[in-house]
C-alpha atoms as a PDB file:
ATOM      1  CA  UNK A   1      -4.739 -53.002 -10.361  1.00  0.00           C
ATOM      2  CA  UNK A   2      -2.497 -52.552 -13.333  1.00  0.00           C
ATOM      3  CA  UNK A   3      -1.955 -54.571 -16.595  1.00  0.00           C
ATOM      4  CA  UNK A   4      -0.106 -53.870 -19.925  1.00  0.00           C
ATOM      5  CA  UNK A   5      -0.892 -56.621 -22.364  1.00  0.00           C
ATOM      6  CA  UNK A   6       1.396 -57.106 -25.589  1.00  0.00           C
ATOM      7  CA  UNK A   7       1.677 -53.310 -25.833  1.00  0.00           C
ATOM      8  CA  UNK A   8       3.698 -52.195 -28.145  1.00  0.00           C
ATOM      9  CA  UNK A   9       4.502 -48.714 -29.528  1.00  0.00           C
ATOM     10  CA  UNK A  10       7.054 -46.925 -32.100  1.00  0.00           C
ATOM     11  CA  UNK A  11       7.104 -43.547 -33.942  1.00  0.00           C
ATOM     12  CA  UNK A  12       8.647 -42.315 -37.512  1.00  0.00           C
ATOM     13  CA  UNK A  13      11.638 -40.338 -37.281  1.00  0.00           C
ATOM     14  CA  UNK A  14      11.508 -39.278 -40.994  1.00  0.00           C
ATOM     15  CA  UNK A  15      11.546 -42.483 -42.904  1.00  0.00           C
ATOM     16  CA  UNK A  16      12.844 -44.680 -40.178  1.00  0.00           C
ATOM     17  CA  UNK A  17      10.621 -46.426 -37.432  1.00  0.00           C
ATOM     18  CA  UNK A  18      11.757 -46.589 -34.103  1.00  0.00           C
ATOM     19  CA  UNK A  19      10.505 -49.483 -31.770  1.00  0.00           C
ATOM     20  CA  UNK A  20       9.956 -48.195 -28.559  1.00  0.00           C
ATOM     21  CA  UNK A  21       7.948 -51.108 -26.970  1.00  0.00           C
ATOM     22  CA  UNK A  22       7.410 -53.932 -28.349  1.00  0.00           C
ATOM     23  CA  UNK A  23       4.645 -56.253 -27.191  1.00  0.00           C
ATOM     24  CA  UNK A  24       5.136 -55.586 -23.654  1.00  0.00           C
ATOM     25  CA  UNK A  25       3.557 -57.121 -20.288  1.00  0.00           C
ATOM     26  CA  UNK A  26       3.407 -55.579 -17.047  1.00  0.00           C
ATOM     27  CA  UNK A  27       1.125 -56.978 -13.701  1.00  0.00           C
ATOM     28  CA  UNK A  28       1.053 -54.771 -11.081  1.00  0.00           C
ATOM     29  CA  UNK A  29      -1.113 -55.824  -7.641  1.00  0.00           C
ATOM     30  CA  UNK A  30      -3.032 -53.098  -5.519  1.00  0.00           C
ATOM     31  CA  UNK A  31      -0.593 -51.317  -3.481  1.00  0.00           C
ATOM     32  CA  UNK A  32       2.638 -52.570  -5.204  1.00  0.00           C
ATOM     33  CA  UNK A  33       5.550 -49.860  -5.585  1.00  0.00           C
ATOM     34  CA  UNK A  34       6.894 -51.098  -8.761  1.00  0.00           C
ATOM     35  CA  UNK A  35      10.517 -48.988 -10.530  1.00  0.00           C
ATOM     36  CA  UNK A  36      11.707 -49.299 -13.725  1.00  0.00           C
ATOM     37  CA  UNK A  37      15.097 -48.533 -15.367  1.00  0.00           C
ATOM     38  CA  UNK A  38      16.722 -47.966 -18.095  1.00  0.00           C
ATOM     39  CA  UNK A  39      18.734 -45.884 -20.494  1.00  0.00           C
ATOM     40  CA  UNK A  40      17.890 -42.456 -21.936  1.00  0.00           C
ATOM     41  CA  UNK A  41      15.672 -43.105 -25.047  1.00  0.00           C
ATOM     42  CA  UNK A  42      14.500 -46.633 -24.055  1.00  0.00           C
ATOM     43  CA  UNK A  43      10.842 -45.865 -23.768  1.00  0.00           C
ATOM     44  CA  UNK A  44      10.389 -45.534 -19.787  1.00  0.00           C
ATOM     45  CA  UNK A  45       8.383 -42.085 -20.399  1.00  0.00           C
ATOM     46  CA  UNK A  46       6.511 -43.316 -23.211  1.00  0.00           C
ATOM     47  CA  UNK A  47       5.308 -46.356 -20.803  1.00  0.00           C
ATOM     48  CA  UNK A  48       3.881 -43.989 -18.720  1.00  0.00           C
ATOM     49  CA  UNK A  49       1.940 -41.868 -20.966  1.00  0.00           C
ATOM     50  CA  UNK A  50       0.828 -44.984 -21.906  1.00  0.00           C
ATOM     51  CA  UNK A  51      -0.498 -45.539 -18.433  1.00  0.00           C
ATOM     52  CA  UNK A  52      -1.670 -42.611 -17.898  1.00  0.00           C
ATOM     53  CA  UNK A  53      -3.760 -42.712 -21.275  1.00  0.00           C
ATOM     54  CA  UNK A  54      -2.123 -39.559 -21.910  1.00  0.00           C
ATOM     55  CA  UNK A  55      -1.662 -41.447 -25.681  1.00  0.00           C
ATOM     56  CA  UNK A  56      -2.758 -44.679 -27.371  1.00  0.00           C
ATOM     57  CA  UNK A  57      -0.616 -47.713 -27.590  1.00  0.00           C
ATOM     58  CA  UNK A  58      -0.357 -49.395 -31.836  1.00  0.00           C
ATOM     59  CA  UNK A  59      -1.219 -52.545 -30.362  1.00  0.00           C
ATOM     60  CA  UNK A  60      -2.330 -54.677 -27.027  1.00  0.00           C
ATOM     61  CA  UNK A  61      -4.239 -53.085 -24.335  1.00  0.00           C
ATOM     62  CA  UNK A  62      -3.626 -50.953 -20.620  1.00  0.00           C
ATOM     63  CA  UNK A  63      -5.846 -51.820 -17.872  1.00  0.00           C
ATOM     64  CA  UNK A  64      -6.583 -50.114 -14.980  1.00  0.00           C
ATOM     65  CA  UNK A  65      -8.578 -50.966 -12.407  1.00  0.00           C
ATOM     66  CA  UNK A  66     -10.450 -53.584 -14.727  1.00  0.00           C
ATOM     67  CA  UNK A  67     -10.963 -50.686 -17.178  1.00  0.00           C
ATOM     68  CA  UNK A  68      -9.397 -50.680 -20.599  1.00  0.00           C
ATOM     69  CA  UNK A  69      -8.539 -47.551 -21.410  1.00  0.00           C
ATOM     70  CA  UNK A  70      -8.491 -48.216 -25.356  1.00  0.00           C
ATOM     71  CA  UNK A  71     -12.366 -48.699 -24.862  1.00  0.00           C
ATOM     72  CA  UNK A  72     -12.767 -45.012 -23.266  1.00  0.00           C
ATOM     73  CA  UNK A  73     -13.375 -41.725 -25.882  1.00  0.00           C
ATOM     74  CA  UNK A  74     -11.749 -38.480 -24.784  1.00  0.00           C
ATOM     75  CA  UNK A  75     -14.320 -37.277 -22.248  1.00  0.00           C
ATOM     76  CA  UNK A  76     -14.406 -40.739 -20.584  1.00  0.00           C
ATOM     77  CA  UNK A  77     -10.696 -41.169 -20.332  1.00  0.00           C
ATOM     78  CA  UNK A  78     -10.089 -37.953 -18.939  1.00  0.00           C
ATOM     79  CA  UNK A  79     -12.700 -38.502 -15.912  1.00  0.00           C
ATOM     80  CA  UNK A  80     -11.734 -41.756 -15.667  1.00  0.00           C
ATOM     81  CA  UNK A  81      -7.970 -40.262 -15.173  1.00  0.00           C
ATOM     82  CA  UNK A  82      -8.725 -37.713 -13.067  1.00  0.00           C
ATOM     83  CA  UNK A  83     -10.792 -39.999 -10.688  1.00  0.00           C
ATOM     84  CA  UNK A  84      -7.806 -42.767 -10.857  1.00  0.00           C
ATOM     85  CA  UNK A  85      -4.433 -41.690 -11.846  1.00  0.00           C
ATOM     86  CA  UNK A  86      -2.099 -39.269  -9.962  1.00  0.00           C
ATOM     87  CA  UNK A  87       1.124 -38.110 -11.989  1.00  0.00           C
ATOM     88  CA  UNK A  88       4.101 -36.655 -10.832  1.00  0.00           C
ATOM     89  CA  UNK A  89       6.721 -35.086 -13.380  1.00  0.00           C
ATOM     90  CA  UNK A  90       9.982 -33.876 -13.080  1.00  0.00           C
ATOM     91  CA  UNK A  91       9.499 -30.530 -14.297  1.00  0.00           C
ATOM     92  CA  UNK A  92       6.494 -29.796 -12.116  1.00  0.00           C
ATOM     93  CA  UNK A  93       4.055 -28.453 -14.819  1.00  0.00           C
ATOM     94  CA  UNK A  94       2.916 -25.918 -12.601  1.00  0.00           C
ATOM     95  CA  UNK A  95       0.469 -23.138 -13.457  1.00  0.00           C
ATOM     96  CA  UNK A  96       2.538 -19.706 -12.989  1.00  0.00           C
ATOM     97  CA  UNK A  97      -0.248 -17.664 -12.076  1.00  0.00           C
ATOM     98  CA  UNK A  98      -2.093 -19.907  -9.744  1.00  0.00           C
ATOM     99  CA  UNK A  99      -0.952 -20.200  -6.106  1.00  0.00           C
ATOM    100  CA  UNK A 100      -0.452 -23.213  -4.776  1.00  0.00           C
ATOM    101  CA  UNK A 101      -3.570 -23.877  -3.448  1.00  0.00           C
ATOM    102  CA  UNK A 102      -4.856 -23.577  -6.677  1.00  0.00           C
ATOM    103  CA  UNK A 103      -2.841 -25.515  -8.652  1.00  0.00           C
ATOM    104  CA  UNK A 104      -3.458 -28.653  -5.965  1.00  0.00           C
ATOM    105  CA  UNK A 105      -7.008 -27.612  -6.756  1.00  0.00           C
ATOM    106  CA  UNK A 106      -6.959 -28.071 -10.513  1.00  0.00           C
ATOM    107  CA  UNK A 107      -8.010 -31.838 -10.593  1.00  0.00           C
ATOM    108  CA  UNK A 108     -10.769 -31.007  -8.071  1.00  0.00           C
ATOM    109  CA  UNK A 109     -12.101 -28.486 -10.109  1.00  0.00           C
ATOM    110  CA  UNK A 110     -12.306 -30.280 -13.466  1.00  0.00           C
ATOM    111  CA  UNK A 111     -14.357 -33.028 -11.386  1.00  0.00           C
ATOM    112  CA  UNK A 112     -16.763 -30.301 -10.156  1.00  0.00           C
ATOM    113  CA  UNK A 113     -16.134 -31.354  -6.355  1.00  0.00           C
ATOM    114  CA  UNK A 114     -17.379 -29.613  -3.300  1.00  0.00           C
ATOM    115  CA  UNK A 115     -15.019 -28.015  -0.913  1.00  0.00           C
ATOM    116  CA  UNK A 116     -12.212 -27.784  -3.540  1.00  0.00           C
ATOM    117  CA  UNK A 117      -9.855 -25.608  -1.864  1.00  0.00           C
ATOM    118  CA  UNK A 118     -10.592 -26.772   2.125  1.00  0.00           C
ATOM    119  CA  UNK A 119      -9.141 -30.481   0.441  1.00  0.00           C
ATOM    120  CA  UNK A 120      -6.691 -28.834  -1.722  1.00  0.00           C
ATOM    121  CA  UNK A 121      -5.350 -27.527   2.213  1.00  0.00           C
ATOM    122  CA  UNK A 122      -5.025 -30.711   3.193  1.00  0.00           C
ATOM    123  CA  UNK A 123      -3.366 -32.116   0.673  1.00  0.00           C
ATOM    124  CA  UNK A 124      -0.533 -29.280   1.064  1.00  0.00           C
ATOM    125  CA  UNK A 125      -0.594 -30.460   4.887  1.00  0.00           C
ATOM    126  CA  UNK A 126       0.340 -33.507   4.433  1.00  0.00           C
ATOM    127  CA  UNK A 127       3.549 -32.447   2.165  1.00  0.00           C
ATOM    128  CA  UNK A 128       4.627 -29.725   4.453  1.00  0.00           C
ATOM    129  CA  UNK A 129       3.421 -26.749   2.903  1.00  0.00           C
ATOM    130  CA  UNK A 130       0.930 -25.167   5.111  1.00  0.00           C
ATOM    131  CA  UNK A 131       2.358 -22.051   5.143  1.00  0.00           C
ATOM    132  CA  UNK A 132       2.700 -21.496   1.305  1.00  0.00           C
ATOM    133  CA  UNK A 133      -0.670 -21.829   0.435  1.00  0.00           C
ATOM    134  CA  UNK A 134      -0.947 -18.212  -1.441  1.00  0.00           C
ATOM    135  CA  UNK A 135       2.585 -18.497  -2.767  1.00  0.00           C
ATOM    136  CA  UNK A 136       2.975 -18.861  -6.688  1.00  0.00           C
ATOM    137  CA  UNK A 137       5.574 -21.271  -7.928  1.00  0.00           C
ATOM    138  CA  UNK A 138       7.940 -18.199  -8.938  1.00  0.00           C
ATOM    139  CA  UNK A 139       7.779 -17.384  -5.173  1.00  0.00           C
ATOM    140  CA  UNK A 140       9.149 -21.344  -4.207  1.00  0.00           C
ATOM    141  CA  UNK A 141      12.018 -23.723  -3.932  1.00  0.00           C
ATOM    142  CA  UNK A 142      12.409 -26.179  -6.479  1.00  0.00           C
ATOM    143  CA  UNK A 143      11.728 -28.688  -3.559  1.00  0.00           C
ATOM    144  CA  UNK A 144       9.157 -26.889  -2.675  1.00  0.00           C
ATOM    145  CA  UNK A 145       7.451 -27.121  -6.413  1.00  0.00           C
ATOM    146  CA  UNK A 146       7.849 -30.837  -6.461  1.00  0.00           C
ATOM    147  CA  UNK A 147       6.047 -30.972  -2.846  1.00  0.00           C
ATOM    148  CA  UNK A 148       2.716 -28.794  -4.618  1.00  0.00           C
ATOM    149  CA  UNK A 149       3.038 -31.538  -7.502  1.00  0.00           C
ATOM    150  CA  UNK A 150       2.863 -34.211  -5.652  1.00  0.00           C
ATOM    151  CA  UNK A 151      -0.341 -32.712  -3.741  1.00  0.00           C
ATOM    152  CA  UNK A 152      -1.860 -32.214  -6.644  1.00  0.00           C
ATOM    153  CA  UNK A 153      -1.834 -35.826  -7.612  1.00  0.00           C
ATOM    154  CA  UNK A 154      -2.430 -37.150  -4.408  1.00  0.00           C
ATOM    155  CA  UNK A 155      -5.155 -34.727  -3.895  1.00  0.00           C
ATOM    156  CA  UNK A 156      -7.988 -36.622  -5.791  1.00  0.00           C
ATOM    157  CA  UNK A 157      -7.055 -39.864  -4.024  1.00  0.00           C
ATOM    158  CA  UNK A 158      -6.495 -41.667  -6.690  1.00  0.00           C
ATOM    159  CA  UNK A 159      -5.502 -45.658  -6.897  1.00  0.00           C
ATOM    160  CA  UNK A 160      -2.678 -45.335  -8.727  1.00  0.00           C
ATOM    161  CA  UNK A 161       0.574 -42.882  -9.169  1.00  0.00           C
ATOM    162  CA  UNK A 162       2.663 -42.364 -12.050  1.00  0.00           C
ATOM    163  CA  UNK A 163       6.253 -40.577 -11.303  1.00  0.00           C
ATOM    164  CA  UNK A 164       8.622 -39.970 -14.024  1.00  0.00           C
ATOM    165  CA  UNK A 165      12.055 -38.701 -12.337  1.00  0.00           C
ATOM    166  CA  UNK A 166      10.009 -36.793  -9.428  1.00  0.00           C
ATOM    167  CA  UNK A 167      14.040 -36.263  -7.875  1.00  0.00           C
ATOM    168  CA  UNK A 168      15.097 -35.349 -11.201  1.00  0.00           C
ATOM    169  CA  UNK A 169      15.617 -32.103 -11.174  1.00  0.00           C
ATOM    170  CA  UNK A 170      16.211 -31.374  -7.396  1.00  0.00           C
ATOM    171  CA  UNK A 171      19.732 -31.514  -5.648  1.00  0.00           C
ATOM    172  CA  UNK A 172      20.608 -35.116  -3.514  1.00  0.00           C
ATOM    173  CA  UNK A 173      19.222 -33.999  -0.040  1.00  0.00           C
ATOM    174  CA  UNK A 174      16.061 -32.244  -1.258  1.00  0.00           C
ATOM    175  CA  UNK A 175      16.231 -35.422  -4.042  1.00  0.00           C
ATOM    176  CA  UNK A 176      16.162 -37.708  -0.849  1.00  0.00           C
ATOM    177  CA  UNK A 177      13.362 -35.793   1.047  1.00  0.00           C
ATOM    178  CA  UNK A 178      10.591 -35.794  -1.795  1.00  0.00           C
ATOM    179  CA  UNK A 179      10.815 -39.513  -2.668  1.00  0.00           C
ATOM    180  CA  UNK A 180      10.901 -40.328   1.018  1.00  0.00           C
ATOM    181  CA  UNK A 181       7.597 -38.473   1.512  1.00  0.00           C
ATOM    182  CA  UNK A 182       6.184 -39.538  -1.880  1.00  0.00           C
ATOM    183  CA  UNK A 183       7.284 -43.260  -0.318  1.00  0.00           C
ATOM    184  CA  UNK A 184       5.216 -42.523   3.262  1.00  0.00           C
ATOM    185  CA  UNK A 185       2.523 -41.203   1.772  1.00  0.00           C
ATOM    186  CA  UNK A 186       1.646 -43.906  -0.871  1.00  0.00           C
ATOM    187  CA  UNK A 187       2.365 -46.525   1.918  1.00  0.00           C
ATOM    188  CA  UNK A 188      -0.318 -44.814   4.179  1.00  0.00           C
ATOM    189  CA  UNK A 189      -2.800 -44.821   1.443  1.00  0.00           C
ATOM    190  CA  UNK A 190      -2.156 -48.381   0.046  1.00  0.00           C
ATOM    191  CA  UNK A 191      -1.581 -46.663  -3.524  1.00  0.00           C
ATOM    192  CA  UNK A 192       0.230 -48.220  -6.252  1.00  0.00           C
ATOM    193  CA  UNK A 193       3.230 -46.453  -7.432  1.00  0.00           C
ATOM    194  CA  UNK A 194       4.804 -46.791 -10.803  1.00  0.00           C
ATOM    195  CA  UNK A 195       8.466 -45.320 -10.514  1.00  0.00           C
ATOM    196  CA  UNK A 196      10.378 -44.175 -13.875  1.00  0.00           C
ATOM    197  CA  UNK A 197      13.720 -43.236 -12.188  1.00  0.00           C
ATOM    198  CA  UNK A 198      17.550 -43.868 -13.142  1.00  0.00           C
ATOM    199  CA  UNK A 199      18.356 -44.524  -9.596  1.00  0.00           C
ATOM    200  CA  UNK A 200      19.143 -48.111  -8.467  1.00  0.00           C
ATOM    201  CA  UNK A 201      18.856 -47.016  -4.601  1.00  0.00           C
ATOM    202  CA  UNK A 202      15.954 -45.616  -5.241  1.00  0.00           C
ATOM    203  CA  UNK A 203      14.865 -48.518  -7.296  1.00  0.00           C
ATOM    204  CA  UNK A 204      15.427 -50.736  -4.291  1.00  0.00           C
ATOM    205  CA  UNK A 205      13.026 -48.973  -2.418  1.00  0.00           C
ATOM    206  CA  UNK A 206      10.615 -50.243  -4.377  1.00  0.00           C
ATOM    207  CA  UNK A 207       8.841 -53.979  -3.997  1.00  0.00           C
ATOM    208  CA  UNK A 208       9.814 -54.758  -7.844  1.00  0.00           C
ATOM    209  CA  UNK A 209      12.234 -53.538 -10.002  1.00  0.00           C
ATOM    210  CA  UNK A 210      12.098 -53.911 -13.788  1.00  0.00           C
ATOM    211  CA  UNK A 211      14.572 -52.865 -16.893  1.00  0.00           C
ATOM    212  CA  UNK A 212      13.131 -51.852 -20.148  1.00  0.00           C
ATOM    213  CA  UNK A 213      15.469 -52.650 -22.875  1.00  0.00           C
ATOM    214  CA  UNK A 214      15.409 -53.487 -26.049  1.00  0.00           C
ATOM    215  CA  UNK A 215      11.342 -52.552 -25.878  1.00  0.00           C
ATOM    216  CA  UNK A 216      10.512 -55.390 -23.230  1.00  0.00           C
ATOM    217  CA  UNK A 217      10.322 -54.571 -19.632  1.00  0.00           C
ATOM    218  CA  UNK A 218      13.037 -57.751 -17.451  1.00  0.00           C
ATOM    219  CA  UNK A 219      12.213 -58.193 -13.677  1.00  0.00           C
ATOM    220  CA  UNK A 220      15.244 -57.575 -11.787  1.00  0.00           C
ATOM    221  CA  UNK A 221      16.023 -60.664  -9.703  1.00  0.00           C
END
């Protein structure tokens, strides 16, 4: 499904490099939930823009679904994405002036699909959200915002989901209530789930958990 190979990454801060990863491996099987941990600054949301293909590793290669995604130009990543990669974020990235229909409909829309907006009502189904269809994210919960997010990548059915803090920026119970659902709902789809979260219950939800320190990623025994 998933595999990082001798990745490694770092940026300039002025005249001083900063290591984020350095020559990293990762195996992930179809249908794994997989968390990783670590401190603030240690590189977890770089690894998944990484994944996502959302930038370009300085070395090694990410493979997804026996695609490389260093072989793909712009165009070709982005379809590839949108066909195979759901992510979640903590701070929603929303559109303000879409409803939430819309917004689930976004990675539809760039794919050109038929029936957009009858799947897009589905999606919000299955997260509870039938009833806010028209609403604008100005006009919801912060719970309720995380639920149209996590439509949205679930929406295209894609193989594989990327969430960086999805409970991050909700209180405990509604905290509890989105990663339960985002839990059911990649179980019932056999999707592989990629967890950035500073959580060890959560953590132990998962099938695998993993540390990345120092720029490596350590399997948690």
């Amino acid at each position: 499904m998933l595999n990082i190979n001798d990745v490694s990454k770092a940026f300039k801060q002025g005249n001083k490099v900063i290591k984020v990863l350095e020559n990293t491996n990762l195996s992930v099987k179809d249908g794994e939930r997989i968390s990783i941990l670590g401190q603030s600054g240690s590189g977890k949301s770089t690894l998944l823009t990484l994944l996502a293909g959302l930038d370009h590793p300085d070395s090694g290669s990410v493979v997804v679904n026996n695609q490389n995604l260093e072989s793909l130009n712009q165009d070709e990543l982005s379809s590839f994405r949108a066909k195979h990669i759901g992510i979640i974020f903590q701070q929603y990235h929303l559109m303000r002036h879409l409803t939430a229909v819309e917004n689930v409909s976004i990675p539809l829309e760039l794919q050109r699909l038929d029936n957009a907006i009858e799947k897009s009502k589905t999606a919000l189904k299955s997260v509870g959200l039938s009833d806010r269809l028209s609403h604008c994210p100005a006009q919801l919960s912060g719970g309720e915002c995380q639920r149209v997010a996590i439509a949205r990548a679930l929406v295209p059915e894609p193989s594989i989901i990327l969430a960086d803090e999805p409970s991050g920026n909700l209180d405990q119970k509604t905290g509890k209530e989105i990663m339960d659902l985002i839990f059911q709902l990649c179980e019932e789809r056999n999707q592989t789930l990629i967890l950035v979260t500073h959580n060890n219950e959560l953590a132990n939800e998962c099938h695998r958990t993993l540390h990345l320190s120092g720029g490596k990623l350590i399997e948690q025994e």
